[in-house]
Structures are given as C-alpha cells and as structure tokens.
N, C-alpha and C. Protein backbone atom coordinates (compact mmCIF):
# COMPACT_ATOMS: atom_id res chain seq x y z
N UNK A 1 -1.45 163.36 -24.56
CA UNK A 1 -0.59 164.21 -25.36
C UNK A 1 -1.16 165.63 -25.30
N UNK A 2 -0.38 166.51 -25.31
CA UNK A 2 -0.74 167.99 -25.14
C UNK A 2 -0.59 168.78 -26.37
N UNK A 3 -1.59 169.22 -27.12
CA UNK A 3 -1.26 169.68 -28.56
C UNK A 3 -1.15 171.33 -27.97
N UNK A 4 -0.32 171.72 -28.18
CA UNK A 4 -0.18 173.39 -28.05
C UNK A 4 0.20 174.26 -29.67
N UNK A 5 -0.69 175.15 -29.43
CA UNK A 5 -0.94 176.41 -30.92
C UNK A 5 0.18 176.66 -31.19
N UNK A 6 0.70 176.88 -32.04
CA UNK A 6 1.79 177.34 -32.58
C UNK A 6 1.00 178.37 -33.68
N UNK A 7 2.28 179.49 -33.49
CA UNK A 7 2.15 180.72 -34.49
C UNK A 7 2.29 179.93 -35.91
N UNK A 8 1.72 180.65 -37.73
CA UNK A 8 1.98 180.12 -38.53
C UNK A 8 3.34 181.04 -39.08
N UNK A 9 4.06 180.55 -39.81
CA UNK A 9 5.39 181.03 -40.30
C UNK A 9 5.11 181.47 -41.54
N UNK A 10 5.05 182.51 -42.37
CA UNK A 10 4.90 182.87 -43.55
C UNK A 10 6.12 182.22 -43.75
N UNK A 11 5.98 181.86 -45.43
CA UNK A 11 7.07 181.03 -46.54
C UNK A 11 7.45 182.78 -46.76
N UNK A 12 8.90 182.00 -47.13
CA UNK A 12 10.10 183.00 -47.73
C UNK A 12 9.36 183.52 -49.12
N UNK A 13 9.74 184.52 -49.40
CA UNK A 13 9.92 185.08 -50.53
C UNK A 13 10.30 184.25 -51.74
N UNK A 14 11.31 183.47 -51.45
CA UNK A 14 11.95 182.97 -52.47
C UNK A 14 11.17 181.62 -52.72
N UNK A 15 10.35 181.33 -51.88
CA UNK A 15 9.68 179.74 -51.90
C UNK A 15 9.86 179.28 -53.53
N UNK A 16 9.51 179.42 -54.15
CA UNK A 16 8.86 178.83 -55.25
C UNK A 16 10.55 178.39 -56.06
N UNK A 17 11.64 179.12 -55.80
CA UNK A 17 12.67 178.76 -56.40
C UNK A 17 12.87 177.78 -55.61
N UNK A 18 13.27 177.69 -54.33
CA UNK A 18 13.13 177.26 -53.11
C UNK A 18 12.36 175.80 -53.60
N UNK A 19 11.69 175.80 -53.93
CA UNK A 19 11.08 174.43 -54.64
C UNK A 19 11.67 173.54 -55.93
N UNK A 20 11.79 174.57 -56.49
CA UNK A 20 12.43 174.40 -57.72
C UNK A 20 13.73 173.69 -57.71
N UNK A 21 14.66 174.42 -56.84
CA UNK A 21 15.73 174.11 -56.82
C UNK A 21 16.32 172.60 -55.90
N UNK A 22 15.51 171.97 -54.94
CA UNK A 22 15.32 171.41 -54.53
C UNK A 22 14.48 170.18 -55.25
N UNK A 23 13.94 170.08 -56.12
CA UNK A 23 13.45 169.21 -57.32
C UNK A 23 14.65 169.29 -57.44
N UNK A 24 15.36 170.04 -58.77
CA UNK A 24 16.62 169.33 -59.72
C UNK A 24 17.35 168.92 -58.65
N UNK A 25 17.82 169.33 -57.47
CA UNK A 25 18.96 168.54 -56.79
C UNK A 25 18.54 166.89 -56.02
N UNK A 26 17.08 166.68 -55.96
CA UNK A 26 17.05 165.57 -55.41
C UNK A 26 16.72 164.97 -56.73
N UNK A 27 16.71 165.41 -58.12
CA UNK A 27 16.22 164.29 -58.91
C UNK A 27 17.33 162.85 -59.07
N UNK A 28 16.72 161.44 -59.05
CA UNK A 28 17.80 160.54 -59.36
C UNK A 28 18.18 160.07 -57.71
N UNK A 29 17.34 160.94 -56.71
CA UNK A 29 17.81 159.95 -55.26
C UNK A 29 16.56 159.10 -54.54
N UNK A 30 16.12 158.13 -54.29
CA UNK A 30 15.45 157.39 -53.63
C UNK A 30 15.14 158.14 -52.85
N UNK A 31 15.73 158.69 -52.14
CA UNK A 31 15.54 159.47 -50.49
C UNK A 31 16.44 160.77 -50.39
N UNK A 32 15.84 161.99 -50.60
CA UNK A 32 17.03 162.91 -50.07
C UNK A 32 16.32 163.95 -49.14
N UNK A 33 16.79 165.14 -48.28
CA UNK A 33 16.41 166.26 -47.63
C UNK A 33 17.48 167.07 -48.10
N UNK A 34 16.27 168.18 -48.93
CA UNK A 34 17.69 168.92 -49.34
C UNK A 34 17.31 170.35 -48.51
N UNK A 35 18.08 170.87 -48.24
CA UNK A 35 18.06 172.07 -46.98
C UNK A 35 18.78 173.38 -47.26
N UNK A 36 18.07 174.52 -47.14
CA UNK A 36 18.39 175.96 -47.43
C UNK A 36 18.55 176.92 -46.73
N UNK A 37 18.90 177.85 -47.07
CA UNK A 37 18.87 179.11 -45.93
C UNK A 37 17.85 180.45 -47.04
N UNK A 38 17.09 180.68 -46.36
CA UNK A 38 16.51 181.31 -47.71
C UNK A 38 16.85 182.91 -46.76
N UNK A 39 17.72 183.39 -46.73
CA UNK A 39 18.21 184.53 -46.86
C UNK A 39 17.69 185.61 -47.78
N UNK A 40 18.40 187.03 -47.77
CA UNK A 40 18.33 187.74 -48.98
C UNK A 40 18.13 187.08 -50.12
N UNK A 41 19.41 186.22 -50.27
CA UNK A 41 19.43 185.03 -51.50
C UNK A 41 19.34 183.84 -50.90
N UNK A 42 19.06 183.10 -51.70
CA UNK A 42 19.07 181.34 -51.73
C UNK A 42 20.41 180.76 -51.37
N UNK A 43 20.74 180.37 -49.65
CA UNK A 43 22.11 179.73 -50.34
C UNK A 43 21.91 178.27 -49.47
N UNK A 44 22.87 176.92 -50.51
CA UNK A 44 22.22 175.69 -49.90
C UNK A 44 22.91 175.35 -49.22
N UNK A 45 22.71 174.25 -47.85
CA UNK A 45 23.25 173.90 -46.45
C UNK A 45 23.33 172.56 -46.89
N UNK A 46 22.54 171.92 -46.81
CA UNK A 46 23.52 170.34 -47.07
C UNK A 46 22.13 169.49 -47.80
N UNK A 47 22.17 168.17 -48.53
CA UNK A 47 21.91 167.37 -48.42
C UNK A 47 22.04 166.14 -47.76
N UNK A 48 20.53 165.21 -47.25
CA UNK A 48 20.75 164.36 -46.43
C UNK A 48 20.17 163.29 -46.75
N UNK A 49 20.91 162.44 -46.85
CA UNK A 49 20.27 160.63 -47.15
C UNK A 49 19.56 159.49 -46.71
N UNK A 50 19.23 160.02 -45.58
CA UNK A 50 19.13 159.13 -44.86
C UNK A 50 17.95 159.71 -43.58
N UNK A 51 16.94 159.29 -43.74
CA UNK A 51 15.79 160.16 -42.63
C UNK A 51 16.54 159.64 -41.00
N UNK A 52 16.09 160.44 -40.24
CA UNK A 52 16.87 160.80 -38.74
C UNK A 52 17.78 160.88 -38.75
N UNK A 53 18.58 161.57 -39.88
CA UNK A 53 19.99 161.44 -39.59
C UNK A 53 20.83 160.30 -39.37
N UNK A 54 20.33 159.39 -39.88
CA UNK A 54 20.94 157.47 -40.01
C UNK A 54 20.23 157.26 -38.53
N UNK A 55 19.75 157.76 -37.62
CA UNK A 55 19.80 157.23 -36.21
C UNK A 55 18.45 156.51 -35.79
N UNK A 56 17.53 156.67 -36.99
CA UNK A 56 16.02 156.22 -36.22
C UNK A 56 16.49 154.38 -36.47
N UNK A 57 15.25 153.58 -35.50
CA UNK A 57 15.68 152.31 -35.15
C UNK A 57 14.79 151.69 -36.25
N UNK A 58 15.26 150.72 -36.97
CA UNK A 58 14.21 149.84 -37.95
C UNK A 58 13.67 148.90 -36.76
N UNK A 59 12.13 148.57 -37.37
CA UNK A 59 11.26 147.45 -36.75
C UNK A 59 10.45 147.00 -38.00
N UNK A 60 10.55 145.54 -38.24
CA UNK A 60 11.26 144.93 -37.06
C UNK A 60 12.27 144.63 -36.68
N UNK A 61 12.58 144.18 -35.73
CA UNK A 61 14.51 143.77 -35.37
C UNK A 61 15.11 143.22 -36.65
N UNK A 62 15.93 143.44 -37.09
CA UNK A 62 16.89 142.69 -38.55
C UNK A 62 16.24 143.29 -39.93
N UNK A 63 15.44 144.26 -39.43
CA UNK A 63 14.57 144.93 -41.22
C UNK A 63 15.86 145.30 -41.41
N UNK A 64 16.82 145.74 -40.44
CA UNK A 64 17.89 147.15 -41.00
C UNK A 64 19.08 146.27 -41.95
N UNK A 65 19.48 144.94 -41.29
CA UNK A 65 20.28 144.11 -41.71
C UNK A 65 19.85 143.63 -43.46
N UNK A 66 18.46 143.55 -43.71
CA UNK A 66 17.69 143.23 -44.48
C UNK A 66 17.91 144.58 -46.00
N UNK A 67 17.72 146.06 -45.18
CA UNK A 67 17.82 146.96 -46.03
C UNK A 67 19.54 147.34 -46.65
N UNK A 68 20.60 146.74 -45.32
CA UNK A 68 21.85 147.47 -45.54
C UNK A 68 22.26 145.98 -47.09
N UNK A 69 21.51 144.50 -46.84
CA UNK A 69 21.87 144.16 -48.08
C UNK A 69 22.07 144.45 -49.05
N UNK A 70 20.93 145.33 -49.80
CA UNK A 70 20.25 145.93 -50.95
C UNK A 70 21.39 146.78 -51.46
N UNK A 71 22.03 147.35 -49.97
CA UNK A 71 23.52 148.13 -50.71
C UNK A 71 24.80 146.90 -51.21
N UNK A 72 24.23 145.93 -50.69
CA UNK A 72 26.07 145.50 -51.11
C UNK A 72 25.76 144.60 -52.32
N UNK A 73 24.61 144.87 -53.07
CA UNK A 73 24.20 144.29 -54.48
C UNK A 73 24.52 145.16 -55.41
C-alpha cells in the first residue's frame, strides 16, 4: 500500500455550529451522516442512513438478510 502526504484542511469558520447542528439533527437515529456546505453561511445538503450509501456488502453472507429482519419487527 502506498501512503501519500496529503495537505491538512483548516476547519471552517463555522465548525463548532457545524457540530452543533449536526448533534440536534442526528439525535434519535441509530445511524445518520448529516452533511453541510459550510459556506458564508451554514446551509444543509442531505442526511444519510445508511453507511456506503446502502451499497457496502455485509459478511457474513445472510448477516444482511439477518439485519433487514429487525426492520420488519
């Protein structure tokens, strides 16, 4: 594997709301990504439920069949 440097990104200005605001909107979800544009102002892009975008593969084979139960309870 080839680890290459990457520049560091200073945090926005707004970080700390940016935090904030992202607490109250995921409070009450098991799993969320909540996502911003930290612009001039704060404005929000979406929430997401589901890590990879629903697409990563469960292992082992049938965990996924196992987890989609849990919804139909």
């Amino acid at each position: 594997m080839r680890i290459v440097q990457a520049e560091l990104i200073n945090r926005p200005e707004q970080w700390l709301k940016l935090i904030e605001l992202a607490h109250r909107m995921a409070a009450g979800f098991t799993f969320v990504r909540v996502d911003f544009y930290a612009l001039p102002r704060v404005v929000f892009g979406e929430m997401t439920l589901s890590p990879g975008a629903g697409n990563s593969l469960f292992e082992p084979v049938g965990k996924d069949l196992e987890i989609f139960k849990i919804f139909l309870t």
